[in-house]
Protein backbone atom coordinates (compact mmCIF):
# COMPACT_ATOMS: atom_id res chain seq x y z
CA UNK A 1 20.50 -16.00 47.95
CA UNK A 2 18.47 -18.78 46.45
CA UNK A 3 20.67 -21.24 43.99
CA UNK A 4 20.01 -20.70 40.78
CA UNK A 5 18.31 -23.43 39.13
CA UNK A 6 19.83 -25.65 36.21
CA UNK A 7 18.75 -25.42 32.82
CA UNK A 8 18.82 -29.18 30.60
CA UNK A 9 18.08 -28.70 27.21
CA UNK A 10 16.83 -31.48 25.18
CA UNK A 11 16.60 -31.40 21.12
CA UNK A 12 16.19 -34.03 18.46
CA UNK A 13 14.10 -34.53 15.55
CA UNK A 14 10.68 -34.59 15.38
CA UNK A 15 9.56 -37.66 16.45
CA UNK A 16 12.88 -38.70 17.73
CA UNK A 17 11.82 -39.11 21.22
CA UNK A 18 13.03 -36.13 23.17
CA UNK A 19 9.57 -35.89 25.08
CA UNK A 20 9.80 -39.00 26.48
CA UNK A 21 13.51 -38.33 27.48
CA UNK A 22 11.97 -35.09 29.07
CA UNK A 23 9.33 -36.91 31.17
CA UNK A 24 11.73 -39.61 32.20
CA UNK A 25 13.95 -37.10 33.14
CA UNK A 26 11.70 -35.49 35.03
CA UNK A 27 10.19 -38.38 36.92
CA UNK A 28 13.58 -39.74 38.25
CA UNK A 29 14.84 -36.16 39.36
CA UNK A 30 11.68 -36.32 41.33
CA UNK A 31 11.83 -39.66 42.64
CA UNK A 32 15.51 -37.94 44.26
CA UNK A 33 13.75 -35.80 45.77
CA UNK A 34 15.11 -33.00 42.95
CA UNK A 35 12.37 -30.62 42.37
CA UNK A 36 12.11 -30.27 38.33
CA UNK A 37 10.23 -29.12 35.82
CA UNK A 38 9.32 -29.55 32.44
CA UNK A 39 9.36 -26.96 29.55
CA UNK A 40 8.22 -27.51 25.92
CA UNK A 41 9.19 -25.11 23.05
CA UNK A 42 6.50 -25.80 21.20
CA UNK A 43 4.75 -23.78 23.97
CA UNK A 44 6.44 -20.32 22.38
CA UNK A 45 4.90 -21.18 18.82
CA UNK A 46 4.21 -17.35 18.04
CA UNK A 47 0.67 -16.60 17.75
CA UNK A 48 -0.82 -17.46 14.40
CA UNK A 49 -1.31 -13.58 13.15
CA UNK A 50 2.12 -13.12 13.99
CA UNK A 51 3.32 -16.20 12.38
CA UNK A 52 1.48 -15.68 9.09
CA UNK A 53 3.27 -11.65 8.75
CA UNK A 54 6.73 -13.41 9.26
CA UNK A 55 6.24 -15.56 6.57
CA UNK A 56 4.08 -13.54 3.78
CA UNK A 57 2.76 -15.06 0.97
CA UNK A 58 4.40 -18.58 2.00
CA UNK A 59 2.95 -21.39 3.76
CA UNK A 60 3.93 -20.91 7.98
CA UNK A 61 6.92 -24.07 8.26
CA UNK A 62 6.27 -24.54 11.40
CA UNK A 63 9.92 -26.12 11.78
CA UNK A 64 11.61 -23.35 11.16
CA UNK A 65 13.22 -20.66 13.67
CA UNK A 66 11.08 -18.08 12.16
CA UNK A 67 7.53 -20.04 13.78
CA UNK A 68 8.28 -19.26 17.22
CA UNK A 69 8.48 -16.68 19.41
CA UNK A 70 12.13 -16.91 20.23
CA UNK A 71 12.35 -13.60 22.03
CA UNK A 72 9.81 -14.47 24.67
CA UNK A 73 11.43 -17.91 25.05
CA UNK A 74 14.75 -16.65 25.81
CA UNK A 75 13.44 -13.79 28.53
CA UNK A 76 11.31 -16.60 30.36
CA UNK A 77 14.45 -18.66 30.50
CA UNK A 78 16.64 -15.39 31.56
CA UNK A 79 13.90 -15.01 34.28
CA UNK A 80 14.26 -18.60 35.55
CA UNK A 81 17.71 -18.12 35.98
CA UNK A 82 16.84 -15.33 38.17
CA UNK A 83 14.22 -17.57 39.95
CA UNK A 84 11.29 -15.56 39.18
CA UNK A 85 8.18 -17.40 38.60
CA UNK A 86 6.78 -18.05 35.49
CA UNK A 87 3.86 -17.66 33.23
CA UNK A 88 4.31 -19.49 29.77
CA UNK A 89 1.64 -19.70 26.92
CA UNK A 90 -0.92 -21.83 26.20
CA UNK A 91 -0.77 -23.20 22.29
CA UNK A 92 -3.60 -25.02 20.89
CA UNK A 93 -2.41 -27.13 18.11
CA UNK A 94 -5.87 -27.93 16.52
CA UNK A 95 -6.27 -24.11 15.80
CA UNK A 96 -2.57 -23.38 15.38
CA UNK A 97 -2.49 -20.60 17.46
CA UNK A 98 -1.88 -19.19 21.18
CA UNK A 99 -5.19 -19.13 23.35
CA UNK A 100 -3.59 -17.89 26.61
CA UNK A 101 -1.33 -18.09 29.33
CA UNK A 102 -0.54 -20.99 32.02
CA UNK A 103 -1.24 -20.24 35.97
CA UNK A 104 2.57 -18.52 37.42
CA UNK A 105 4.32 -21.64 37.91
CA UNK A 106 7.63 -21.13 40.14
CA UNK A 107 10.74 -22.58 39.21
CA UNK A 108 12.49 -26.00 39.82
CA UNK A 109 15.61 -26.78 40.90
CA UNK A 110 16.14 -28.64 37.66
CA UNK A 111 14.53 -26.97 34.36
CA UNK A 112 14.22 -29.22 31.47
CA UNK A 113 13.48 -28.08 28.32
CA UNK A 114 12.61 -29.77 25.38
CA UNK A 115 12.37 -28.32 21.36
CA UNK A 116 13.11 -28.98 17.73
CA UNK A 117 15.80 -25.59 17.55
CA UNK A 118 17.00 -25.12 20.92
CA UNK A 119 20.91 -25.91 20.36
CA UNK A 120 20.27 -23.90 16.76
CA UNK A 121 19.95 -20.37 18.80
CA UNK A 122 22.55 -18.62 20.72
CA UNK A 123 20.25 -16.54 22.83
CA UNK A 124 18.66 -19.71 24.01
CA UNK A 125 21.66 -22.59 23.61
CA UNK A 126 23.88 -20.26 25.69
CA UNK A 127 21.09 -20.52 28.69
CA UNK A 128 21.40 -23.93 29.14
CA UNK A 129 23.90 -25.66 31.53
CA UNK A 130 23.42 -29.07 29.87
CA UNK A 131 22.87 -29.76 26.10
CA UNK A 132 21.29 -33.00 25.11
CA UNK A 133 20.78 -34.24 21.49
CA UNK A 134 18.82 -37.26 21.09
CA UNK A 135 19.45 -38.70 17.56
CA UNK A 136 16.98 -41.69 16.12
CA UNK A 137 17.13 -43.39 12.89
CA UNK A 138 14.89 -41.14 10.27
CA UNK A 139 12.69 -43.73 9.99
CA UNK A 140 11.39 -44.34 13.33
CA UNK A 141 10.86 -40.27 13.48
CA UNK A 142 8.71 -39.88 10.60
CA UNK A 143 6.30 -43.37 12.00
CA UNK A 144 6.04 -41.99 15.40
CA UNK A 145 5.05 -38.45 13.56
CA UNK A 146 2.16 -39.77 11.84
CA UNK A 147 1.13 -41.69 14.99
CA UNK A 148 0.95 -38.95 16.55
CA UNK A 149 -0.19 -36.22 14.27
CA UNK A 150 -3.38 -38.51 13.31
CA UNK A 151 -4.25 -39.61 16.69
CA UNK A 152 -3.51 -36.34 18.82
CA UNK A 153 -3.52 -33.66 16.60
CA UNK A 154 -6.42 -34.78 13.85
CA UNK A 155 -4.50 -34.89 10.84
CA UNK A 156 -5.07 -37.26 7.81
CA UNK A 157 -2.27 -39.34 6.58
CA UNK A 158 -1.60 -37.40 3.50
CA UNK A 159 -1.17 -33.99 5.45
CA UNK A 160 1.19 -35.64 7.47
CA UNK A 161 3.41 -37.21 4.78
CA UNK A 162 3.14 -33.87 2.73
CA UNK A 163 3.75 -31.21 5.40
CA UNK A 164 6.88 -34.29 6.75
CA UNK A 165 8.55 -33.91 3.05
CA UNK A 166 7.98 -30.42 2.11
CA UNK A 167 8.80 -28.81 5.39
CA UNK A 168 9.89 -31.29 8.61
CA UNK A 169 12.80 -33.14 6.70
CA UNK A 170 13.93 -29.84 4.72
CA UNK A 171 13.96 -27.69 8.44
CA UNK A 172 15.33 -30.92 10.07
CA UNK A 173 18.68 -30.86 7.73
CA UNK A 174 18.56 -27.04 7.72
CA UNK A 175 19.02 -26.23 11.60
CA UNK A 176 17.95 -29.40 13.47
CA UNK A 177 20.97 -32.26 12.49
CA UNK A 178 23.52 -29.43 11.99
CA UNK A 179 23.06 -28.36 16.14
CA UNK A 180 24.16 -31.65 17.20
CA UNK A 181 27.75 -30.57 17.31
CA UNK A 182 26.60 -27.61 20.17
CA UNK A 183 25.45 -30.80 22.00
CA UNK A 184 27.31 -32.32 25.61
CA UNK A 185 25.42 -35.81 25.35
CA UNK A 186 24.30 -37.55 22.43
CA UNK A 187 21.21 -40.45 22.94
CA UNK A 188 20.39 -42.42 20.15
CA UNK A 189 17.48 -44.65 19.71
CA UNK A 190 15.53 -42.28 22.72
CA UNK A 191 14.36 -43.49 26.16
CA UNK A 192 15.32 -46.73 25.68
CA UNK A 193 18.57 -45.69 26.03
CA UNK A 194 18.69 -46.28 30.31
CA UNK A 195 22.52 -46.43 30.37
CA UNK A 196 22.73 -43.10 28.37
CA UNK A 197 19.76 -42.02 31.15
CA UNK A 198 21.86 -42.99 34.21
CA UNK A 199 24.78 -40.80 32.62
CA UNK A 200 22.78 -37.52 32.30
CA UNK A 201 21.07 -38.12 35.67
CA UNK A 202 24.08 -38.56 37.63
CA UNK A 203 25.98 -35.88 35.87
CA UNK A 204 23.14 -33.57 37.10
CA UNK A 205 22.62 -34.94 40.43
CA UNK A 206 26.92 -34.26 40.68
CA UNK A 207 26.53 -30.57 39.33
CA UNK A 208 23.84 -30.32 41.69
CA UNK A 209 25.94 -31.47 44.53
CA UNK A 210 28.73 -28.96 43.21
CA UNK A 211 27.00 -25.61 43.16
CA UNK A 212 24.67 -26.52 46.32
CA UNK A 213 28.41 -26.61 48.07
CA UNK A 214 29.80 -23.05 46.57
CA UNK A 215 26.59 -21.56 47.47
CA UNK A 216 27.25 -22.79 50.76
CA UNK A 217 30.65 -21.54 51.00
CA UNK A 218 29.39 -18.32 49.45
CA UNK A 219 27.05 -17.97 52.57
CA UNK A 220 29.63 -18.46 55.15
């Protein structure tokens, strides 16, 4: 029987840095010769029909739980714990919406996952083997989001400082800060963090080591 692979979960605010962590991550797992893979949450944003039903008359808060499509997250993650392969959706932030699905991708030894709400939701938080918070100064967060929003996503700066006060920081106290207590590791300040880095890569690389030897003795 195949090992089952391990699940890292990585939350912070938006902008805080967690991507980068992710990538990072995922590059030095890989540079061990530790297959691993990277999964985004923002992936299971629920289509936009879907999304505008849950929330009525209301503006969509894209922040909050009720944006994504937190069944289908949690079944994909059940089914990577099984090993099956995987098919996640394509989102397409310029149109807000889903506009298909990824080629089957099969799963690494070492899945890491990165999203605003993960810690905030038992069906998905209890999935996850480690549970990473990466907390940066509020600041920082909100600079990096309009960076990014304007450059990547074509936003003007007003959207972005409107849409930042009237739903990102609101959502962010609501269910984001709050999860930081479900969290294993706390990072502040984000990638730049290496000693924080070397922690959570050789606690991995040691619960790696762990379960590769009970499956062994398992087999024998």
């Amino acid at each position: 029987m195949a090992e089952r692979p391990w699940l890292v979960g990585i939350v912070g605010g938006s902008g805080s840095g967690k991507t980068s962590i992710a990538r990072e991550l995922v590059r030095r797992l890989r540079e061990m010769d530790t297959d691993a893979m990277l999964l985004d949450m923002d992936a299971y944003y629920a289509p936009l029909e879907s999304a505008r039903a849950r929330f009525g008359s209301r503006p969509i808060n894209w922040d909050h739980p009720h944006a994504f499509d937190l069944e289908l997250m949690a079944a994909h993650l059940a089914a990577l714990r099984r090993n099956e392969p995987l098919r996640t959706p394509v989102y397409d932030f310029i149109v807000s919406d889903r506009t298909g699905w990824a080629e089957p991708m099969p799963p690494g030894r070492v899945i890491i996952l990165e999203g605003l709400l993960l810690l905030t939701l038992p069906d998905i938080r209890e999935q996850l083997d480690v549970k990473v918070f990466v907390d940066t100064d509020a600041d920082i967060r909100i600079l990096r989001r309009i960076k990014r929003d304007i450059q990547e996503r074509g936003r003007d700066l007003d959207g972005v400082i409107s849409q930042y006060l009237d739903f990102v920081r609101p959502a962010h106290l609501d269910f984001v800060e709050p999860s930081k207590r479900w969290a294993d590791l706390i990072i502040p300040t984000g990638v730049e963090n290496r000693m924080a880095l070397d922690i959570l890569i050789h606690h991995v690389q040691g619960r790696l080591a762990i379960s590769s030897e009970k499956t062994g003795r398992d087999r024998s």
